[in-house]
PDB file of N, CA and C in Angstrom:
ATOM      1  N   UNK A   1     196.449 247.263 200.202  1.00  0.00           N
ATOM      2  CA  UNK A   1     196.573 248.375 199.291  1.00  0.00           C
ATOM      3  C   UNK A   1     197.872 248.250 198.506  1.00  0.00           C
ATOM      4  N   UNK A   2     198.155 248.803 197.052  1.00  0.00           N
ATOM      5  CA  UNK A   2     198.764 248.507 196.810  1.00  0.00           C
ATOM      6  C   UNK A   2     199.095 249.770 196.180  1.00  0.00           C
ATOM      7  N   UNK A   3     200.446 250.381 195.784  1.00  0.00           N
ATOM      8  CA  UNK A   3     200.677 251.232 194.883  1.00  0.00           C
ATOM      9  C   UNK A   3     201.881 251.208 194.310  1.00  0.00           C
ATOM     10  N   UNK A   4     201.907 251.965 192.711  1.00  0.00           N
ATOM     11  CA  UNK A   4     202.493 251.734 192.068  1.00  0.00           C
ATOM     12  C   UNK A   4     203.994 252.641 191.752  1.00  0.00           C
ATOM     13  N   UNK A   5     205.135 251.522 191.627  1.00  0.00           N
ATOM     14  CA  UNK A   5     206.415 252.382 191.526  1.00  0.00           C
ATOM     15  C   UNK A   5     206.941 251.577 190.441  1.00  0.00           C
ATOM     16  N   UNK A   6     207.762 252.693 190.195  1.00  0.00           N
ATOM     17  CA  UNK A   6     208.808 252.496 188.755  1.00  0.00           C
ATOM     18  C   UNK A   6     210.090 252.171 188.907  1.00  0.00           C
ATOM     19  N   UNK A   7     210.711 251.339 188.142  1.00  0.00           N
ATOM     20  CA  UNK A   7     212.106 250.923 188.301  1.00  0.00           C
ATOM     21  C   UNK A   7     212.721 250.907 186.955  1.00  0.00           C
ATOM     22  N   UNK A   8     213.960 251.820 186.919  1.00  0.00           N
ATOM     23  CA  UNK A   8     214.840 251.606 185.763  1.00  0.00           C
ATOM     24  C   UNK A   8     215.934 250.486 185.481  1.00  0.00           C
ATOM     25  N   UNK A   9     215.259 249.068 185.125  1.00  0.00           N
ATOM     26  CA  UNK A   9     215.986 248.112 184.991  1.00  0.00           C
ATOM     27  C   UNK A   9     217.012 248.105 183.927  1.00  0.00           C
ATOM     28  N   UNK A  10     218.166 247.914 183.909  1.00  0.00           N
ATOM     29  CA  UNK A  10     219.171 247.563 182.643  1.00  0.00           C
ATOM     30  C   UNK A  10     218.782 246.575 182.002  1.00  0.00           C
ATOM     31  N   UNK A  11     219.110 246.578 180.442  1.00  0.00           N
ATOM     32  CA  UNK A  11     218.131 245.801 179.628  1.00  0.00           C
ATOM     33  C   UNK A  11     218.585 243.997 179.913  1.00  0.00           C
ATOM     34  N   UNK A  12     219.886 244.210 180.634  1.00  0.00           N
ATOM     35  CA  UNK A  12     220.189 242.404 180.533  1.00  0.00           C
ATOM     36  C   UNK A  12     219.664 242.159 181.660  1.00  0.00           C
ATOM     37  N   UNK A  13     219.278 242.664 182.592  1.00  0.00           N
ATOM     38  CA  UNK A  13     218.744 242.475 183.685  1.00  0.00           C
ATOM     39  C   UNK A  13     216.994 242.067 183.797  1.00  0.00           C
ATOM     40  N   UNK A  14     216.412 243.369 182.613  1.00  0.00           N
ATOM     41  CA  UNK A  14     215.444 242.702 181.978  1.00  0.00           C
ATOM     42  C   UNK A  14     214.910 241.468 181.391  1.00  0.00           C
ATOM     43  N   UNK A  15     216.332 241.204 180.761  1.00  0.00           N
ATOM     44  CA  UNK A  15     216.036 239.907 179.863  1.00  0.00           C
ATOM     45  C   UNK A  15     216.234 238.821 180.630  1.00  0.00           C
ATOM     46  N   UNK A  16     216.541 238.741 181.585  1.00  0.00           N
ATOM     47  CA  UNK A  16     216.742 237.917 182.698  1.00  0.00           C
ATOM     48  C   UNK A  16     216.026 237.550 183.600  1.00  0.00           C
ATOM     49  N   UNK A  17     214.896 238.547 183.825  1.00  0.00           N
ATOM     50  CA  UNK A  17     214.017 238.343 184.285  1.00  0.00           C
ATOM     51  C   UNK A  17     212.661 237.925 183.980  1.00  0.00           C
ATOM     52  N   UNK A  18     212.961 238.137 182.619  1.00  0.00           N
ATOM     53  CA  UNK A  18     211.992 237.552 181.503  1.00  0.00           C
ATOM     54  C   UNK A  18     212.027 236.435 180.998  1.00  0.00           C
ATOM     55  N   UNK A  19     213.165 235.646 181.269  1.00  0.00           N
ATOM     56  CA  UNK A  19     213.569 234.184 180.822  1.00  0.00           C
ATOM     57  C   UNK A  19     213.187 233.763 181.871  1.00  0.00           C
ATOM     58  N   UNK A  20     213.751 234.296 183.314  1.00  0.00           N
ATOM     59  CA  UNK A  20     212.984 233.163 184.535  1.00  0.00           C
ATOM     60  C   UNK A  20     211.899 232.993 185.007  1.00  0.00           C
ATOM     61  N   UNK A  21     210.839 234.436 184.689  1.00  0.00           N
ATOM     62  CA  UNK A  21     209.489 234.539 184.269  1.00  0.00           C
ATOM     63  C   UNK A  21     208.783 233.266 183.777  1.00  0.00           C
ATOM     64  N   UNK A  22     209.383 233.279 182.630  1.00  0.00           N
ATOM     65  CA  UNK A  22     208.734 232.617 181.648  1.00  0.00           C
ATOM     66  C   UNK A  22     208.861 231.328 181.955  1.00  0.00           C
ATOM     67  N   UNK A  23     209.839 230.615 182.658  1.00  0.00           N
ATOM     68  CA  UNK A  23     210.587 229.414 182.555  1.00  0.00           C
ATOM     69  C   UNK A  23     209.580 228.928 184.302  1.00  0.00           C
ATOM     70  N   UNK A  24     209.517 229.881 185.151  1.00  0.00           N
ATOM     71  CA  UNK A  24     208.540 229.385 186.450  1.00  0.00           C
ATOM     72  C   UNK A  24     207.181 229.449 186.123  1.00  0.00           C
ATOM     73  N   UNK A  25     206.982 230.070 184.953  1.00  0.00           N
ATOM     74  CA  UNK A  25     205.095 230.282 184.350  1.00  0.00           C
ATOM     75  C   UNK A  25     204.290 231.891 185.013  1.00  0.00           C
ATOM     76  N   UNK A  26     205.055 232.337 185.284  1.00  0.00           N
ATOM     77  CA  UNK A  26     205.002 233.886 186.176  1.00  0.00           C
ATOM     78  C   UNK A  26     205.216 234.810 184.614  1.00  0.00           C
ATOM     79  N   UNK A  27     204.297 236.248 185.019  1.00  0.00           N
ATOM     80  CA  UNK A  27     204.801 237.778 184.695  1.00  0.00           C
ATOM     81  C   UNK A  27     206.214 238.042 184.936  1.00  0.00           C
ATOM     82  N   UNK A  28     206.571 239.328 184.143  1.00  0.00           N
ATOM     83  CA  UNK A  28     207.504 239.594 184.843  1.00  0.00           C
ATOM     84  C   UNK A  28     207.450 240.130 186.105  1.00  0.00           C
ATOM     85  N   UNK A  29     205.893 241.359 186.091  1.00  0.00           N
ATOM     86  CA  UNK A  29     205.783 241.622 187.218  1.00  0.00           C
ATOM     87  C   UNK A  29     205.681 240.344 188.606  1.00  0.00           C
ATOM     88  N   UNK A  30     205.171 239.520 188.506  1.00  0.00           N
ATOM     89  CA  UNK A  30     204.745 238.557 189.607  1.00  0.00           C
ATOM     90  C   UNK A  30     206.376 237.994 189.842  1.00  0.00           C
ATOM     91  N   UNK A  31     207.082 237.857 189.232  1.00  0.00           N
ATOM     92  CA  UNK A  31     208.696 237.482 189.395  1.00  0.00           C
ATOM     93  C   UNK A  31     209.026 238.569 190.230  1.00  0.00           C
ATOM     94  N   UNK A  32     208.905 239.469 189.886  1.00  0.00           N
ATOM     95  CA  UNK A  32     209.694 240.925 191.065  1.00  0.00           C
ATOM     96  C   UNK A  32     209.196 240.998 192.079  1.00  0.00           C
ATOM     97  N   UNK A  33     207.975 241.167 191.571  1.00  0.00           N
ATOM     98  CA  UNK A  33     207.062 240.785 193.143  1.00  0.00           C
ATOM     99  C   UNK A  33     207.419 240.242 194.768  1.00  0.00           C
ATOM    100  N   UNK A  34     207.115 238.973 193.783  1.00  0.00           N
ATOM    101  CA  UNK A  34     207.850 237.499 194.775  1.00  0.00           C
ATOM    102  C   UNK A  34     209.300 237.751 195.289  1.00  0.00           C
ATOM    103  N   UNK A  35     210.217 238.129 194.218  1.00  0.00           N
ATOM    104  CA  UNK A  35     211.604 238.038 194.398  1.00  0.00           C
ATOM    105  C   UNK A  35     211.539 239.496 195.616  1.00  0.00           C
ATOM    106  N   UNK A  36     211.012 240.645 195.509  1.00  0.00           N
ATOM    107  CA  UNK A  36     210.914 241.831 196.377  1.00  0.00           C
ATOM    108  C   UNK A  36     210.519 241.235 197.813  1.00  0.00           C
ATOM    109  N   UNK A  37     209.670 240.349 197.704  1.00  0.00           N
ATOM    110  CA  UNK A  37     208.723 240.230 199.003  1.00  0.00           C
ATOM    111  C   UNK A  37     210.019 239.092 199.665  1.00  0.00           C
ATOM    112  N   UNK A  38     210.342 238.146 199.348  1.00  0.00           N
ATOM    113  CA  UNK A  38     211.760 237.556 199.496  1.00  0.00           C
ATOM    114  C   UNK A  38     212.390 237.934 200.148  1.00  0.00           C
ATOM    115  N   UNK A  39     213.589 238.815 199.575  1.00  0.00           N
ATOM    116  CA  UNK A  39     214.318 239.427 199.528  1.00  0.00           C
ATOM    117  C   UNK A  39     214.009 240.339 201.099  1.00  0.00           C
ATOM    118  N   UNK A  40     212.582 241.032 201.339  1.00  0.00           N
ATOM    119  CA  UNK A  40     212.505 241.651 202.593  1.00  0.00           C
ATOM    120  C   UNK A  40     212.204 240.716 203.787  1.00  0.00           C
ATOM    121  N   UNK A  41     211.428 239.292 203.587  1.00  0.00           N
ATOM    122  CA  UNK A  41     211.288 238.601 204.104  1.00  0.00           C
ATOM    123  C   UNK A  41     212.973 238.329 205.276  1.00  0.00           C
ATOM    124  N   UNK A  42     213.876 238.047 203.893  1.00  0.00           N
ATOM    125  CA  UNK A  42     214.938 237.535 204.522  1.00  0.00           C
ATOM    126  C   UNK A  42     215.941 238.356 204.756  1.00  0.00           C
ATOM    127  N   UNK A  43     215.598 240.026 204.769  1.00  0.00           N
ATOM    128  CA  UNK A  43     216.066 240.936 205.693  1.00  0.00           C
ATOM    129  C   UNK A  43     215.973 241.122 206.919  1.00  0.00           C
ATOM    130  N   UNK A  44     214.239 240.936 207.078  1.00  0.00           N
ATOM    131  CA  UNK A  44     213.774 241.439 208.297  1.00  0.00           C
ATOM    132  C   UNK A  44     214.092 240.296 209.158  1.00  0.00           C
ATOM    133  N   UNK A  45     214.281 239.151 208.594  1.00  0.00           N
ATOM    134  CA  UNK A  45     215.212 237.982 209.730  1.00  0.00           C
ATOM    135  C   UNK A  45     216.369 238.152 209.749  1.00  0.00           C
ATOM    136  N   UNK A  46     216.840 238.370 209.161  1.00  0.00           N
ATOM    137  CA  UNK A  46     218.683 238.969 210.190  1.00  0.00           C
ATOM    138  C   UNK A  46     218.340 240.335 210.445  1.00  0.00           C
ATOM    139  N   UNK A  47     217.669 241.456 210.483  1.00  0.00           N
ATOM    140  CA  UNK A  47     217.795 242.251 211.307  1.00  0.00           C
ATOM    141  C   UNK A  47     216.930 241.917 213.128  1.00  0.00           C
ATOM    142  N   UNK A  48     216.126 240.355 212.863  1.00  0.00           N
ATOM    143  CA  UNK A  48     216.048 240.009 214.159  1.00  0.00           C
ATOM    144  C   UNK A  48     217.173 239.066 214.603  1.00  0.00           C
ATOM    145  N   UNK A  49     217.699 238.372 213.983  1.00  0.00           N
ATOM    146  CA  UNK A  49     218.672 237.745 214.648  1.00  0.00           C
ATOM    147  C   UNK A  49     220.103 238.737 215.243  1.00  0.00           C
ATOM    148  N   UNK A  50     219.897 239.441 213.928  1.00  0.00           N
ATOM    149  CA  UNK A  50     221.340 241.019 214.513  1.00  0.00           C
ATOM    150  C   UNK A  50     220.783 241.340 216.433  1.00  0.00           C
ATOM    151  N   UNK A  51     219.290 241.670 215.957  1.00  0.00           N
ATOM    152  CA  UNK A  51     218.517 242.140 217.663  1.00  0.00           C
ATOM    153  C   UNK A  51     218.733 240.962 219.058  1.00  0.00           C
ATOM    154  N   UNK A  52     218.463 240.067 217.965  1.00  0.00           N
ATOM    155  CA  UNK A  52     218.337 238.689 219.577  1.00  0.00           C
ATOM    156  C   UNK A  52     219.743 238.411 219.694  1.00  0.00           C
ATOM    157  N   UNK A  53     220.658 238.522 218.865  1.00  0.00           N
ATOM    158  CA  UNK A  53     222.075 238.467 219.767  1.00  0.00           C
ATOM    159  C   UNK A  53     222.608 239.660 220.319  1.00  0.00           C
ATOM    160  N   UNK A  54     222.250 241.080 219.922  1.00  0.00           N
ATOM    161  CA  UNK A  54     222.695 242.372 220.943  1.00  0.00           C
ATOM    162  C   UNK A  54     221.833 241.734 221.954  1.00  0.00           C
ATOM    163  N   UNK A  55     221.028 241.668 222.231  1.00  0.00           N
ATOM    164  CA  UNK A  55     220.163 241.508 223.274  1.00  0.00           C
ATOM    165  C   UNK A  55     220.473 240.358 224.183  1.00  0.00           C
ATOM    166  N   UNK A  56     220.624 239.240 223.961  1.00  0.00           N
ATOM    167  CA  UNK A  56     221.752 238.127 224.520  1.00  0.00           C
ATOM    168  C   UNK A  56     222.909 238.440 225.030  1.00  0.00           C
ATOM    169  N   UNK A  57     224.169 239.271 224.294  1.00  0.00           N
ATOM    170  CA  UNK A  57     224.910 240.154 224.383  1.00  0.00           C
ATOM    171  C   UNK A  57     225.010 241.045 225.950  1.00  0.00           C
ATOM    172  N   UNK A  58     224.088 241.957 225.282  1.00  0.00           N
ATOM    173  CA  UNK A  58     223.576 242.468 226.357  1.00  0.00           C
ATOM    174  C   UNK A  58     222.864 242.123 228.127  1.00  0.00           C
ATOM    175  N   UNK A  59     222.294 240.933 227.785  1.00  0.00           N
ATOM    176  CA  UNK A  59     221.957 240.503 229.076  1.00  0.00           C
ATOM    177  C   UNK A  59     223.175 239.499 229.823  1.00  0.00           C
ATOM    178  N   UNK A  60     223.978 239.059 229.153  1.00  0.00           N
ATOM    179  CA  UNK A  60     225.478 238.210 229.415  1.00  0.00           C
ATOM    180  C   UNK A  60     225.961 239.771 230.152  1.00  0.00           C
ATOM    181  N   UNK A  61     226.339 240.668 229.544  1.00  0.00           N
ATOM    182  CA  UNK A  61     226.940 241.864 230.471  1.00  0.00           C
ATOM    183  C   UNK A  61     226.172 242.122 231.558  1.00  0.00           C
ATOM    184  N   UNK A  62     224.805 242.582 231.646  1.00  0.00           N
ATOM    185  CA  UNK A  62     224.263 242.357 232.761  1.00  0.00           C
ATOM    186  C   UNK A  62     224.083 241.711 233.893  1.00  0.00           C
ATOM    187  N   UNK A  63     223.846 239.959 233.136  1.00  0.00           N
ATOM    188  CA  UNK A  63     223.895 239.262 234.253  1.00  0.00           C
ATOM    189  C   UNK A  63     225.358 238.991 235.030  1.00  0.00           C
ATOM    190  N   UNK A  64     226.233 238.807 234.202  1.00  0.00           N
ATOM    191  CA  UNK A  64     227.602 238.876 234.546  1.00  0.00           C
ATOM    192  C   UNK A  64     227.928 237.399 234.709  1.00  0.00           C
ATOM    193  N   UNK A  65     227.166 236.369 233.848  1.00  0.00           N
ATOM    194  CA  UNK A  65     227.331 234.903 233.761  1.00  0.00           C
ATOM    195  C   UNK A  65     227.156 234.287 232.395  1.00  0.00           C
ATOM    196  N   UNK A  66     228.861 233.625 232.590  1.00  0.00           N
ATOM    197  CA  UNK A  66     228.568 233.060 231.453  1.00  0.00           C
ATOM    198  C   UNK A  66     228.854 230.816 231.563  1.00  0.00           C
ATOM    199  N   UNK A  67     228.830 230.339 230.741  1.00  0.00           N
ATOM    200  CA  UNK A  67     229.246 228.690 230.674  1.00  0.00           C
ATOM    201  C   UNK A  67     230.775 228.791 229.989  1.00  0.00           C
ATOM    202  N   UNK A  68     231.678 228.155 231.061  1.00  0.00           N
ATOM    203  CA  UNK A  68     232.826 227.533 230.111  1.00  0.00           C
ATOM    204  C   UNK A  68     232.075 226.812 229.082  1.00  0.00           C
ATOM    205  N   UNK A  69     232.844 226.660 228.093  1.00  0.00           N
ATOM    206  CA  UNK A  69     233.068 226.024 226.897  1.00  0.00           C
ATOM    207  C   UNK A  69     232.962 224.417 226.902  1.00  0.00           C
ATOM    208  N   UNK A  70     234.046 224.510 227.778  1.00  0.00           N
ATOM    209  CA  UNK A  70     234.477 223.117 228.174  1.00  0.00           C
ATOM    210  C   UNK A  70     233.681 222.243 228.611  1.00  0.00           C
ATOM    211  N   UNK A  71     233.222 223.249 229.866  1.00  0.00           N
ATOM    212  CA  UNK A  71     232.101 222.424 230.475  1.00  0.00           C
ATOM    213  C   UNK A  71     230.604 222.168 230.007  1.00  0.00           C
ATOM    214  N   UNK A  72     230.101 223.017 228.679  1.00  0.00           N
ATOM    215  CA  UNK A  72     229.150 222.761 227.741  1.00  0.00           C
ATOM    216  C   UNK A  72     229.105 221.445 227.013  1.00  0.00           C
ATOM    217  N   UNK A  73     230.557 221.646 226.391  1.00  0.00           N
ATOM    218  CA  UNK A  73     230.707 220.669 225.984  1.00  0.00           C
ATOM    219  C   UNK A  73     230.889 219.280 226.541  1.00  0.00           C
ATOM    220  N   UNK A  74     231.371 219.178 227.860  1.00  0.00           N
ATOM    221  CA  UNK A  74     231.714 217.932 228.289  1.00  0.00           C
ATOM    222  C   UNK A  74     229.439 217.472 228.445  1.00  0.00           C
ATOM    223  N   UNK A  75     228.863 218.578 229.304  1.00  0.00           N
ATOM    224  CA  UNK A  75     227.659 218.102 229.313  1.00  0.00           C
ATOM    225  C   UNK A  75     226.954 217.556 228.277  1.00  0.00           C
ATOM    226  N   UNK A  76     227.171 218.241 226.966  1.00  0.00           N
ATOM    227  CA  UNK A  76     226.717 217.732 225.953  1.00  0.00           C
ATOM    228  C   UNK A  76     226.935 216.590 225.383  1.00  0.00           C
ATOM    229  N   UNK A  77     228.089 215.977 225.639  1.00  0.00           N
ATOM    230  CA  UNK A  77     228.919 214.757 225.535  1.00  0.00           C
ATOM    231  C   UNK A  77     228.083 213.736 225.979  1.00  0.00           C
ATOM    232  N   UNK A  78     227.706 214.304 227.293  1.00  0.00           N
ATOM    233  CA  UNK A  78     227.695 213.026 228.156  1.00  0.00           C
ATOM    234  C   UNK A  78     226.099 212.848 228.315  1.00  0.00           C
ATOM    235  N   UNK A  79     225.589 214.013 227.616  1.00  0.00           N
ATOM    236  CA  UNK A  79     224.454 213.763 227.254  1.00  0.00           C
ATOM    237  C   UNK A  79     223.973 212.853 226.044  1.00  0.00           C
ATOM    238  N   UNK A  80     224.569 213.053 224.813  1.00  0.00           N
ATOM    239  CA  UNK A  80     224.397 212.239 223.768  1.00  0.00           C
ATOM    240  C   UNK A  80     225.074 210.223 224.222  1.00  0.00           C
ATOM    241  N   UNK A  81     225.968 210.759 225.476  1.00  0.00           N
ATOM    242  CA  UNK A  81     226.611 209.227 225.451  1.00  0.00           C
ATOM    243  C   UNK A  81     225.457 208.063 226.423  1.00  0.00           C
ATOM    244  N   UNK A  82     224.473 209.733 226.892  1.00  0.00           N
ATOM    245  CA  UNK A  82     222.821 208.542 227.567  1.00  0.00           C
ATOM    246  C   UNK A  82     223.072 208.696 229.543  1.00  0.00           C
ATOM    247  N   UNK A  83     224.225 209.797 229.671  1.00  0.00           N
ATOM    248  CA  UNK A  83     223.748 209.938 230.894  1.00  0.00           C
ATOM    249  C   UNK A  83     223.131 210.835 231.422  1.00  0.00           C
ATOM    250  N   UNK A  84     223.115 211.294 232.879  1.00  0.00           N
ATOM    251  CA  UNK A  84     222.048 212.428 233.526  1.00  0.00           C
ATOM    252  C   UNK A  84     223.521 213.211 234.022  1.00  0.00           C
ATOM    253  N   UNK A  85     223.789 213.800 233.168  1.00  0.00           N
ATOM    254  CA  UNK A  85     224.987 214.932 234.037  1.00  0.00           C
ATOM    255  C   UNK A  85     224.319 216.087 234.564  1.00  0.00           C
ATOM    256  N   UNK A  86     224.629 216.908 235.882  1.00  0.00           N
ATOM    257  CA  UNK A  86     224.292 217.487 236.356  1.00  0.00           C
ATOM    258  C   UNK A  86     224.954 219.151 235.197  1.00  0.00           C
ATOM    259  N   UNK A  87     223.764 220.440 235.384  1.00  0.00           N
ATOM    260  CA  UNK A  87     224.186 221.292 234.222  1.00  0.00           C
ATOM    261  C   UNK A  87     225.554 222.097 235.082  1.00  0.00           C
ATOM    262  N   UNK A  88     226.189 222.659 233.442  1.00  0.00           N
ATOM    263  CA  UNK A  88     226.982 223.257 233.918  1.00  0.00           C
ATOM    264  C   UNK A  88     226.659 224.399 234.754  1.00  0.00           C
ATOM    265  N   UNK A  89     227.792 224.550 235.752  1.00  0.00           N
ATOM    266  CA  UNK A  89     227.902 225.945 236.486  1.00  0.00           C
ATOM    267  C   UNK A  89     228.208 227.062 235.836  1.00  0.00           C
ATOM    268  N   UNK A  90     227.600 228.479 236.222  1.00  0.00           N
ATOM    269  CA  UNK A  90     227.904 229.736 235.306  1.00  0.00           C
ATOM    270  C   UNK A  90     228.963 230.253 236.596  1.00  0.00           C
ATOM    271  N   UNK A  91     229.607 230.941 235.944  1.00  0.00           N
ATOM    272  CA  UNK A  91     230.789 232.020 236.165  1.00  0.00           C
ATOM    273  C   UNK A  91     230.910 233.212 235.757  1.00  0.00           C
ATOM    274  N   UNK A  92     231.405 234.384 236.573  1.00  0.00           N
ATOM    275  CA  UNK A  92     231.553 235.268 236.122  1.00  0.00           C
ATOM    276  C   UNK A  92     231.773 235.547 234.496  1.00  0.00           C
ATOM    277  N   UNK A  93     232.017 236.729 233.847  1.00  0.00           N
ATOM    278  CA  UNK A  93     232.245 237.297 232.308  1.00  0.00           C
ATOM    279  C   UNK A  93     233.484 237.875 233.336  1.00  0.00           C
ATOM    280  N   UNK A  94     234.422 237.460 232.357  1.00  0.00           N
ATOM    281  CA  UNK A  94     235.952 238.086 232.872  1.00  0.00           C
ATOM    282  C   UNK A  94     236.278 238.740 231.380  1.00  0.00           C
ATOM    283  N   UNK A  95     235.378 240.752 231.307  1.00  0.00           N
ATOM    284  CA  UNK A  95     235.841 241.070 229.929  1.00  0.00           C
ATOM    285  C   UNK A  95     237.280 241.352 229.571  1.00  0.00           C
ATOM    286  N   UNK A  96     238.129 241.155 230.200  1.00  0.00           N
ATOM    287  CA  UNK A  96     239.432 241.606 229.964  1.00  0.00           C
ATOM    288  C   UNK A  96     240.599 240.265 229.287  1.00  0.00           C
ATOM    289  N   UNK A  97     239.534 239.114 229.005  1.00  0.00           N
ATOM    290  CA  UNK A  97     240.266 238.132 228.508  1.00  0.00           C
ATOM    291  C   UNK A  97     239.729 237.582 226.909  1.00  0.00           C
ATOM    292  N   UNK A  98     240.122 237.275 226.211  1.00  0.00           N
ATOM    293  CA  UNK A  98     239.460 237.152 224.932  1.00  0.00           C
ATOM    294  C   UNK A  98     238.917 235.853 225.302  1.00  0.00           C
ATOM    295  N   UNK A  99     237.718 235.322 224.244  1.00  0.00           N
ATOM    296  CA  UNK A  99     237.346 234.004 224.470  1.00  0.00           C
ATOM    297  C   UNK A  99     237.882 232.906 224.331  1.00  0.00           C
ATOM    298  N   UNK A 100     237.639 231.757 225.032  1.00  0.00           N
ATOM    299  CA  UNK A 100     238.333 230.424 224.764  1.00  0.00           C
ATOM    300  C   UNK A 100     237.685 229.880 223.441  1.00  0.00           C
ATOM    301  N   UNK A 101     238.528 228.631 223.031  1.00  0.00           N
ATOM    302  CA  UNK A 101     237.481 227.797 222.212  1.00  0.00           C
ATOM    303  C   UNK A 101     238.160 226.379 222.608  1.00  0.00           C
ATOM    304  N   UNK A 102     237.200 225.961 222.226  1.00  0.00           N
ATOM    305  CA  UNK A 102     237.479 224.179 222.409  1.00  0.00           C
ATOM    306  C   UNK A 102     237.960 223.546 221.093  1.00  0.00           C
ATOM    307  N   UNK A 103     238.638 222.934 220.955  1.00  0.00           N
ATOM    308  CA  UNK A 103     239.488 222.707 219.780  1.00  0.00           C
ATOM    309  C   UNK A 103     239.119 220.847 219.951  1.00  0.00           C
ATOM    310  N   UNK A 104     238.721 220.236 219.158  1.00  0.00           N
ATOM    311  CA  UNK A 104     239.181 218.359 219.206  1.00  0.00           C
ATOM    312  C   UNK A 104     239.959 217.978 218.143  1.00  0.00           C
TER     313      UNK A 104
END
């Protein structure tokens, strides 16, 4: 279903949309269209990625385990260098310390 709404475009904004219209072989309407449907497309994916990291977030506080850094990284290392390293160990979330980072 579809229904119809109005938009008060500024005229350079118009004309702008009428050159790239014209220039992809599109309406103007079918340009807004597309560009609308877009535009929500690639909202509604960062408002899931915003969700799957509260939620990650959230289960790190819960579970109360997290991976050094270090030791991610050394596994990952020694993974790309072709061996079988055993995975890292998790550890407590100690919230009273800010995070590390690994620096090379």
């Amino acid at each position: 279903m579809t229904a119809t709404t109005s938009l008060k475009l500024p005229d350079a904004l118009k004309m702008t949309i009428a050159k790239v219209a014209a220039f992809e072989g599109k309406t103007a309407h079918a340009l807004m269209v597309d560009t609308l449907q877009a535009a929500m497309d690639d909202a509604l994916l960062r408002q899931q990625f915003y969700a799957s990291g509260e939620a990650s977030y959230q289960d790190t506080l819960r579970s109360n385990a997290v991976f050094s850094s270090a030791d991610v990284k050394a596994y990952v290392m020694a993974r790309i260098a072709g061996s079988s390293p055993g995975r890292p160990q998790t550890q407590a979330l100690d919230a009273t310390k800010p995070m590390a980072t690994v620096h090379d």
